[in-house]
N, C-alpha and C. Protein backbone atom coordinates (compact mmCIF):
# COMPACT_ATOMS: atom_id res chain seq x y z
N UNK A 1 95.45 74.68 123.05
CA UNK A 1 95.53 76.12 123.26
C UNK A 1 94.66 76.48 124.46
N UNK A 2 95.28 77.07 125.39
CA UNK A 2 94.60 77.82 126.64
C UNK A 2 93.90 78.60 126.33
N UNK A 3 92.62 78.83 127.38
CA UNK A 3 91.53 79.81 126.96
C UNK A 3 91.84 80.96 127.66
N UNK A 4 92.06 82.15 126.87
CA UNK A 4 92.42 83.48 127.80
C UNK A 4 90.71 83.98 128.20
N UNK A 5 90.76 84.33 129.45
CA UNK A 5 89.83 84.78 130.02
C UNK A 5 89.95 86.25 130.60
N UNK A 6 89.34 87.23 130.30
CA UNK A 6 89.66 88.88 131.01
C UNK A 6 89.57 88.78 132.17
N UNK A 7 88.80 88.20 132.94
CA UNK A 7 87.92 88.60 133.94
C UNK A 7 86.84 87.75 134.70
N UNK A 8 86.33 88.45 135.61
CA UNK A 8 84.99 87.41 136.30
C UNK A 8 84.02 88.24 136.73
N UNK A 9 82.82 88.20 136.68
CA UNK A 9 81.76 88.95 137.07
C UNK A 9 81.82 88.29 138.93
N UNK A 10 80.77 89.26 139.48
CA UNK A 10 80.43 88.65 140.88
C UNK A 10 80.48 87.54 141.08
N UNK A 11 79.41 86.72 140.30
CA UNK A 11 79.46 84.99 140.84
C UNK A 11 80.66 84.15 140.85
N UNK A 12 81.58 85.52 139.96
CA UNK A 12 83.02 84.35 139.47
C UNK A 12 82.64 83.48 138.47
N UNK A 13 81.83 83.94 137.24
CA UNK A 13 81.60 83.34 136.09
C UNK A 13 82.73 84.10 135.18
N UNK A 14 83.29 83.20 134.38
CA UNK A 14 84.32 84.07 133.69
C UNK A 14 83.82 85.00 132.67
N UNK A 15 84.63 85.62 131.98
CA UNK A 15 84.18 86.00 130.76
C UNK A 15 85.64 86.68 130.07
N UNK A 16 84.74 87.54 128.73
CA UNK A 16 86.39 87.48 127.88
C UNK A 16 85.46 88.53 126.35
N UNK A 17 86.35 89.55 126.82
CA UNK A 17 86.14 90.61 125.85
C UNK A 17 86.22 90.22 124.66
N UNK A 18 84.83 90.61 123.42
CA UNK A 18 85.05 90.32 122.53
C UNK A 18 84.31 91.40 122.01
N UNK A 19 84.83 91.88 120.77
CA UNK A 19 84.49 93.12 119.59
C UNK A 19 84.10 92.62 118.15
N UNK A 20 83.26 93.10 117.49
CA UNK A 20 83.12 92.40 116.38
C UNK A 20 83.74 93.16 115.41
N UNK A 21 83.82 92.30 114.16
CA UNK A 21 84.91 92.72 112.93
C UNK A 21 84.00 93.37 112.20
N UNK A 22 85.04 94.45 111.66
CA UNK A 22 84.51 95.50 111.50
C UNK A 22 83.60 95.23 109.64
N UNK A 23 84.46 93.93 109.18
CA UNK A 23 84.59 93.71 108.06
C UNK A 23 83.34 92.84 107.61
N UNK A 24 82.93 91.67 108.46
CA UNK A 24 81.84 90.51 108.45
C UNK A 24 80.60 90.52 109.49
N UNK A 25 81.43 91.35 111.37
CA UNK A 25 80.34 91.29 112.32
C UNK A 25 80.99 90.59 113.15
N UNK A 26 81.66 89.09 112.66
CA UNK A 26 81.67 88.59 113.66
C UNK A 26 82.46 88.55 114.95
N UNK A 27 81.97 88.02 115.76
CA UNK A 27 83.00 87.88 117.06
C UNK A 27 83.95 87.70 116.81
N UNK A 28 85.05 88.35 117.65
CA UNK A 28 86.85 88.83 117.39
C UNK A 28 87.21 88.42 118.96
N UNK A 29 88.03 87.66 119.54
CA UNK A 29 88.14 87.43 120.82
C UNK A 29 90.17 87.67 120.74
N UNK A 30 90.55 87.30 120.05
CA UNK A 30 92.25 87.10 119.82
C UNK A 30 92.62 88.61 120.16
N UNK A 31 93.61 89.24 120.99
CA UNK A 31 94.27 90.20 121.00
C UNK A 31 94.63 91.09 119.64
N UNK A 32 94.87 90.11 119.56
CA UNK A 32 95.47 90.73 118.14
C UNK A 32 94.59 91.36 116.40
N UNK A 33 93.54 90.27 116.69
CA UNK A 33 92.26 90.35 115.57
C UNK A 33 91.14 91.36 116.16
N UNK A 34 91.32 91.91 118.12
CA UNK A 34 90.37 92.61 118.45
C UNK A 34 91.29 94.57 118.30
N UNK A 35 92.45 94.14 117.96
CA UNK A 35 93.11 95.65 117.86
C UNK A 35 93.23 96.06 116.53
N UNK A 36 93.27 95.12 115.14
CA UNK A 36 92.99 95.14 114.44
C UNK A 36 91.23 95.34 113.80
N UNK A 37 90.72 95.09 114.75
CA UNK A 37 89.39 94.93 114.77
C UNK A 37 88.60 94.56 113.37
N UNK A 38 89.38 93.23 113.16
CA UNK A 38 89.50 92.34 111.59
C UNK A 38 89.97 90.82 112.19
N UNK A 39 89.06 89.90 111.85
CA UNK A 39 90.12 88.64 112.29
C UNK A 39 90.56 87.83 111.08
N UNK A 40 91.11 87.39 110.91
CA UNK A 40 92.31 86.65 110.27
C UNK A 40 91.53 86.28 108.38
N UNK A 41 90.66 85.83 108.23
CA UNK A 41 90.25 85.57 107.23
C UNK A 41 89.86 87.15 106.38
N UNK A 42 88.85 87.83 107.65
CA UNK A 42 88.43 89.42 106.55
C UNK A 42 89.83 89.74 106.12
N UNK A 43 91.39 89.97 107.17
CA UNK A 43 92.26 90.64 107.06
C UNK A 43 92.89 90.39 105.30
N UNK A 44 92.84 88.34 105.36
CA UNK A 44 93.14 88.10 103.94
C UNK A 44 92.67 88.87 102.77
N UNK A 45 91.91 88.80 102.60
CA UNK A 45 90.10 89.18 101.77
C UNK A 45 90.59 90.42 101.63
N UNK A 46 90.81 91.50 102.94
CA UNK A 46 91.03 92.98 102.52
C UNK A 46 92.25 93.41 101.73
N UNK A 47 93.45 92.53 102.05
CA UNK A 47 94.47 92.72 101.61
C UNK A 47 94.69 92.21 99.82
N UNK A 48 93.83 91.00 99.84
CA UNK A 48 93.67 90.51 98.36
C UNK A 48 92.80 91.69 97.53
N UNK A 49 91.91 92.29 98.04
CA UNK A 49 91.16 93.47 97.12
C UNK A 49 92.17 94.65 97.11
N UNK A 50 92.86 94.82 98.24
CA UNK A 50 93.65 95.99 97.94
C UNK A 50 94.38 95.83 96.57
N UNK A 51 94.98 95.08 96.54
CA UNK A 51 95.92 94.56 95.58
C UNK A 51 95.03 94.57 94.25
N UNK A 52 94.59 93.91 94.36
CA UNK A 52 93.15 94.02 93.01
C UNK A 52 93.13 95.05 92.53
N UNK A 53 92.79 96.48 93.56
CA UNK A 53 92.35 97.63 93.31
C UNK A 53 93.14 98.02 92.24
N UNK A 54 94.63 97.98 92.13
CA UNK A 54 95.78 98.42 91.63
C UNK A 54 96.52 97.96 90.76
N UNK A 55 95.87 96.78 90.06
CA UNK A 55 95.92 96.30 89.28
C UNK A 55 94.73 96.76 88.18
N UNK A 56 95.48 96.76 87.07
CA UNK A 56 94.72 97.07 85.70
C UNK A 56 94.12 95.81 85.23
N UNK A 57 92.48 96.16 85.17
CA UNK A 57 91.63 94.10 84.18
C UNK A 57 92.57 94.47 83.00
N UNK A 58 92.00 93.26 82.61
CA UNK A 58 92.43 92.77 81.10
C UNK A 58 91.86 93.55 80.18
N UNK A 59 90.99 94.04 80.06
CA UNK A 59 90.01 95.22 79.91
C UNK A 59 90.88 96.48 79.28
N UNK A 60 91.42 97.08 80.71
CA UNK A 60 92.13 98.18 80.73
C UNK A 60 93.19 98.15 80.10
N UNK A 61 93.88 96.69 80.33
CA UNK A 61 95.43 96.58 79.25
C UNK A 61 95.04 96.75 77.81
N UNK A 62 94.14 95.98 77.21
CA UNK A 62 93.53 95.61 76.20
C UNK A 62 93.44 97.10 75.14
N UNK A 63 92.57 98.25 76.04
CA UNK A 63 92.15 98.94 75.38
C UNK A 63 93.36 100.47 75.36
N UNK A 64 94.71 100.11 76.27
CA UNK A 64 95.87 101.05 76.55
C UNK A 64 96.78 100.14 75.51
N UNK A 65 97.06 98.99 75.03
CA UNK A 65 97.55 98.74 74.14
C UNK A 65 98.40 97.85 74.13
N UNK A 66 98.34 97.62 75.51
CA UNK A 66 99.61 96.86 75.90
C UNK A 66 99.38 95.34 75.92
C-alpha cells in the first residue's frame, strides 16, 4: 500500500494530515476514518453498543414476562 502524503513543508519534508478519533484519541490518517473522525475499530465498538442500547438484558425480559 502507497503512502498518501498531503503535502511538503519548505525543506520538502513531507507530511500528511492527521485528526484524532474522536472515540479513543488516536491518530486517524485514512480519508475516510479522518471524515468520519472514527477509525475503523472505535467505528465497530460504536456500532456494537448502539445495538446493545436497544436491546432488552435478560433482566428486562425476565421481569416483562417474556
Amino acid at each position: 500500500m502507497a503512502e498518501q502524503l498531503d503535502g511538503q513543508l519548505e525543506d520538502g519534508t513531507p507530511t500528511r494530515t492527521a485528526v484524532p478519533c474522536k472515540r479513543c484519541g488516536g491518530w486517524l490518517v485514512s480519508e475516510v476514518s479522518r471524515a468520519r473522525r472514527m477509525g475503523p475499530a472505535c467505528a465497530r465498538h460504536e456500532r456494537a453498543e448502539a445495538r446493545r442500547v436497544d436491546e432488552p438484558t435478560l433482566f428486562e425480559l425476565e421481569a416483562r414476562g417474556e
